[in-house]
N, C-alpha and C. Protein backbone atom coordinates (compact mmCIF):
# COMPACT_ATOMS: atom_id res chain seq x y z
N UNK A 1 -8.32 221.59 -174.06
CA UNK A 1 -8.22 222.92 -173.52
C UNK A 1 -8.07 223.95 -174.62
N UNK A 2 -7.35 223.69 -175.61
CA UNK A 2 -7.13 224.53 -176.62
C UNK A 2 -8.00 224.75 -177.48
N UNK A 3 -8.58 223.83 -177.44
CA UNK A 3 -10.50 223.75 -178.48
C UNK A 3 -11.49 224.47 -177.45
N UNK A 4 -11.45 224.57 -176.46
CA UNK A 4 -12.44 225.52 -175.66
C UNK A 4 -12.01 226.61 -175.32
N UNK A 5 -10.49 227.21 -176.16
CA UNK A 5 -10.18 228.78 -175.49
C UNK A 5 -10.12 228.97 -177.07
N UNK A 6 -10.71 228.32 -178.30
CA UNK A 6 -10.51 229.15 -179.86
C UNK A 6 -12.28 229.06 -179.89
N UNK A 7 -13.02 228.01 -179.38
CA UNK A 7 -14.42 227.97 -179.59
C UNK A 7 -14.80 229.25 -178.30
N UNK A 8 -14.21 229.38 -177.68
CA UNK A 8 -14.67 231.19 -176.87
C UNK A 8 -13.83 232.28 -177.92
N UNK A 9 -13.12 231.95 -178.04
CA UNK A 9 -12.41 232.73 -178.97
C UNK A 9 -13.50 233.36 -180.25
N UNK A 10 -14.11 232.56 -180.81
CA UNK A 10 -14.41 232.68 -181.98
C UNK A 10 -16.21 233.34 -181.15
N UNK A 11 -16.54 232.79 -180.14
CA UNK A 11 -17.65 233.51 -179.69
C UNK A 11 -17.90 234.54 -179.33
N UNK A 12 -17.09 235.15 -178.59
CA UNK A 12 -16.64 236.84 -178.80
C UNK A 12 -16.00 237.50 -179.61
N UNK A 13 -15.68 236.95 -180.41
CA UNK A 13 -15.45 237.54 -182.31
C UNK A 13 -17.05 237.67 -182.61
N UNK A 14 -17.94 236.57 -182.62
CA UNK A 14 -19.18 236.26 -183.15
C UNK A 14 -20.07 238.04 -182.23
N UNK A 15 -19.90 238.00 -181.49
CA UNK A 15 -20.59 239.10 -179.93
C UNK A 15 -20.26 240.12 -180.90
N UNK A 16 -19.06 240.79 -180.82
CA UNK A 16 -18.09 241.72 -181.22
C UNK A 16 -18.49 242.09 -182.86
N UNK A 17 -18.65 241.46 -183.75
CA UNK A 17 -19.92 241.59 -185.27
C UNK A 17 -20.77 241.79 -185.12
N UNK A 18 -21.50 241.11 -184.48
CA UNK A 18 -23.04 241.46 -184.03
C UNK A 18 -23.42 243.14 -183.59
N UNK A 19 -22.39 242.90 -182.81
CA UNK A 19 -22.56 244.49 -182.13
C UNK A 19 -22.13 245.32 -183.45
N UNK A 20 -21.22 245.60 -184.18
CA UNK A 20 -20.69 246.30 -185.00
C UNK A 20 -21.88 246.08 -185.81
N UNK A 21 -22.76 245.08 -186.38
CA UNK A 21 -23.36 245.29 -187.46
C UNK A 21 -24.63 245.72 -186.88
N UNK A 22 -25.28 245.54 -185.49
CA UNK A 22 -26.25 246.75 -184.84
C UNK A 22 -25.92 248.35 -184.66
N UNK A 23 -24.41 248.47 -184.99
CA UNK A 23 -23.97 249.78 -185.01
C UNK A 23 -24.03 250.18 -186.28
N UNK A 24 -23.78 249.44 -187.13
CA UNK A 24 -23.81 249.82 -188.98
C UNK A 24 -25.48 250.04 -188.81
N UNK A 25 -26.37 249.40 -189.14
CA UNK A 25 -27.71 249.71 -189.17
C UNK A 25 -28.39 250.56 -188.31
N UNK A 26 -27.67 251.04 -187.13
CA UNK A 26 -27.81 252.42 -186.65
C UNK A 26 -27.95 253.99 -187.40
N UNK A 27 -26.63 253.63 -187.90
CA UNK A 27 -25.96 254.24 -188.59
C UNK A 27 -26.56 254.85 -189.92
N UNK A 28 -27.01 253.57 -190.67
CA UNK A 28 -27.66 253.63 -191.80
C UNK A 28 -28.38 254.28 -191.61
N UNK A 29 -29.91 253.88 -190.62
CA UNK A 29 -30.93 254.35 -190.22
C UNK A 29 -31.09 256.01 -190.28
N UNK A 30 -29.78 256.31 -189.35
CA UNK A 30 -29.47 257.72 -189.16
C UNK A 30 -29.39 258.63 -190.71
N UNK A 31 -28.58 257.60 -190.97
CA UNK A 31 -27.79 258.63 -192.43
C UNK A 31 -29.30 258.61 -193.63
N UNK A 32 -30.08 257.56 -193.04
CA UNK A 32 -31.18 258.05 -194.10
C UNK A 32 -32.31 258.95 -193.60
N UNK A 33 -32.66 258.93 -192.60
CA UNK A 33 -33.45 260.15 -191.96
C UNK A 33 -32.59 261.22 -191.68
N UNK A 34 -31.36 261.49 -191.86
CA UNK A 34 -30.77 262.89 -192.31
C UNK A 34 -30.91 263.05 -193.92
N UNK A 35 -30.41 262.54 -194.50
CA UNK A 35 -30.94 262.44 -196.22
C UNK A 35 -31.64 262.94 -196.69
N UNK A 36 -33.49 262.56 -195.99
CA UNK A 36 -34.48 262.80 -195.99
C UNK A 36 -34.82 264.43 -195.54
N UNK A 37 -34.03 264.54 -194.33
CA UNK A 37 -34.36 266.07 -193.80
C UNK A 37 -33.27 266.84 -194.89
N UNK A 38 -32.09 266.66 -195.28
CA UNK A 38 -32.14 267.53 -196.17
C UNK A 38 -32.81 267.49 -197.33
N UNK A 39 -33.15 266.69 -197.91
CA UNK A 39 -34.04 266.44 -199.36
C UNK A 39 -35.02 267.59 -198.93
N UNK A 40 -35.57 267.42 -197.54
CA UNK A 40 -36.82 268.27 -197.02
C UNK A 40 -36.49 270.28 -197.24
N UNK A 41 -34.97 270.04 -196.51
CA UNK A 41 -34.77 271.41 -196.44
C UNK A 41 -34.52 272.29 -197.54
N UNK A 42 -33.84 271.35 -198.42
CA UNK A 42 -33.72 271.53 -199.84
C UNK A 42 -34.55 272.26 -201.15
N UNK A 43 -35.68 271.50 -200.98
CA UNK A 43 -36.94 271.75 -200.90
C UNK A 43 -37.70 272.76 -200.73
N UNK A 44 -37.55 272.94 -199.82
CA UNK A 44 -38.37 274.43 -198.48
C UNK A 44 -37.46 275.56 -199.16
N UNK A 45 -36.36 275.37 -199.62
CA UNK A 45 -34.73 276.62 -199.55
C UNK A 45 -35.53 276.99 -201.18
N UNK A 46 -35.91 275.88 -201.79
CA UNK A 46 -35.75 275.96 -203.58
C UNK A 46 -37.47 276.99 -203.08
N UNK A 47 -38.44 276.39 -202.84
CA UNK A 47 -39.65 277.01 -202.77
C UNK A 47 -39.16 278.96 -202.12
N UNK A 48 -38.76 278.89 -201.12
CA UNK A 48 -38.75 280.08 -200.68
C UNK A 48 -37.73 280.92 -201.61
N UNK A 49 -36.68 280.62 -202.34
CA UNK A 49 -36.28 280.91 -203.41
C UNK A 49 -37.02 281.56 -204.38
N UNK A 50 -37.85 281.00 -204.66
CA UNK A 50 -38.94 281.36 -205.72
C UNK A 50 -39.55 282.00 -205.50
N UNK A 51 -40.23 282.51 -204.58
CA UNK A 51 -40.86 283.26 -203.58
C UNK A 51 -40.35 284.27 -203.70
N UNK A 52 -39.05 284.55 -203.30
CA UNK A 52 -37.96 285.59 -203.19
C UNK A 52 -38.11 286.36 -204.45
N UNK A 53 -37.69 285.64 -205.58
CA UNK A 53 -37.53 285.75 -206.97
C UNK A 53 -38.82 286.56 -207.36
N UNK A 54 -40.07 285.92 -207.63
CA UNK A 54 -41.24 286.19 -207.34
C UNK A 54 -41.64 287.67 -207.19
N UNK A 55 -41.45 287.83 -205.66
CA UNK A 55 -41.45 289.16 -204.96
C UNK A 55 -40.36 290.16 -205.55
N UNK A 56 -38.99 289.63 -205.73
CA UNK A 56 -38.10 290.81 -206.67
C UNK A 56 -38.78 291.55 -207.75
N UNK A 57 -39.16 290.29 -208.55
CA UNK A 57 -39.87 291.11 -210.05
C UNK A 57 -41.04 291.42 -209.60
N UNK A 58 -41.81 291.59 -209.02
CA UNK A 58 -43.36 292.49 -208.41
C UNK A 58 -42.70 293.33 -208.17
N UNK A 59 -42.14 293.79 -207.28
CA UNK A 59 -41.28 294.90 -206.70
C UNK A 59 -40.75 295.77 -207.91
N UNK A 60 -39.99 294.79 -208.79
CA UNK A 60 -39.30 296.05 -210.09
C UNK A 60 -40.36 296.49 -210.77
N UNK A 61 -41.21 295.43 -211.25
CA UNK A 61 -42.46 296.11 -212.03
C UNK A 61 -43.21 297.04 -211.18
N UNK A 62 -43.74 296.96 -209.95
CA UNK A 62 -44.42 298.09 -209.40
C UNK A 62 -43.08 299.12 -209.05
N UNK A 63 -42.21 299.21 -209.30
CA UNK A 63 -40.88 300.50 -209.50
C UNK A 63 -40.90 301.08 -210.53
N UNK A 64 -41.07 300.18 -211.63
CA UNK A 64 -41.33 301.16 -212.55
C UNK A 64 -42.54 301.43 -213.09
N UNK A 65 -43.65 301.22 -212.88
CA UNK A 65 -44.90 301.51 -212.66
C UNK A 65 -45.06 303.00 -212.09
N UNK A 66 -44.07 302.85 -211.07
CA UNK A 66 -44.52 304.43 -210.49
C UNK A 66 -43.25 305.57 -210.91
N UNK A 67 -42.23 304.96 -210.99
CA UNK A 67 -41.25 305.61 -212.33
C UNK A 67 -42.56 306.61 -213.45
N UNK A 68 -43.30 305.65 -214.16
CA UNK A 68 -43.66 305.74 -215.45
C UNK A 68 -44.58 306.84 -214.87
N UNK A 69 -45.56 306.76 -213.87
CA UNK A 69 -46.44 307.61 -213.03
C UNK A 69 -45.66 309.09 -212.96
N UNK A 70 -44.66 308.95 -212.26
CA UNK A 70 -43.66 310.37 -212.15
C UNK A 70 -43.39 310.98 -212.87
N UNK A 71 -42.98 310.02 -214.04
CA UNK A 71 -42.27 310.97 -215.66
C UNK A 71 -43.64 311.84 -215.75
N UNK A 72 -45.22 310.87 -216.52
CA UNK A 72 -45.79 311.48 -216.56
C UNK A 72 -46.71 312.28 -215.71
N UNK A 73 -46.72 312.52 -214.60
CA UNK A 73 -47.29 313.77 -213.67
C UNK A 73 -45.95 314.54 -213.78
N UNK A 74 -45.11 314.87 -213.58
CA UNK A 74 -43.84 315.81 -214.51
C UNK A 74 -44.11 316.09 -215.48
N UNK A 75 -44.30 315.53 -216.33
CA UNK A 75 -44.69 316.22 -217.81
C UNK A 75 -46.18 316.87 -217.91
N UNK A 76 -47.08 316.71 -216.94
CA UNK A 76 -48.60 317.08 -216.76
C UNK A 76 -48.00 318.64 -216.50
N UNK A 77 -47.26 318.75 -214.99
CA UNK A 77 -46.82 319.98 -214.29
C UNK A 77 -46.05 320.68 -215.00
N UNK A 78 -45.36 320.53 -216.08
CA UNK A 78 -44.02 320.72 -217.14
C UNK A 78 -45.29 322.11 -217.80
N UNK A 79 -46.22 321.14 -218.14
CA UNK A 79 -47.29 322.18 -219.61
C UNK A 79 -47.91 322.46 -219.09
N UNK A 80 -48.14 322.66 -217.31
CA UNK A 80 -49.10 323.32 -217.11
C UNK A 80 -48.59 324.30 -216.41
């Protein structure tokens, strides 16, 4: 009797791992296709970054582009 309530014993220990280690590789699964989406977003954040950056300095150079335009049509209207 005591050998057939430790050999169930030990079979729902055996159930009870199983399940836990279909829950670990769940898990894993998960934590690497999140990984992945941030690696992704990461990515997308650094590109549009640059972009940003990019567009700042176009922007200052065509600022002072038309800065430089103003001084001189001011100085055209100045001597004339």
């Amino acid at each position: 009797m005591d050998n057939e309530f430790i050999v169930g014993q030990f079979e729902e220990i055996e159930k009870k791992v199983e399940k836990l280690i279909d829950v670990l590789k769940s898990h894993e699964t998960t934590n690497l296709e999140l990984s992945n989406k941030i690696n992704k977003l990461e990515e997308e954040l650094q590109g549009k970054n640059e972009v940003e950056s990019s567009y700042s300095q176009e922007r200052a150079l065509i600022r002072s582009k038309i800065d430089s335009l103003l001084v001189r049509l001011g100085d055209i209207a100045d001597a004339g």
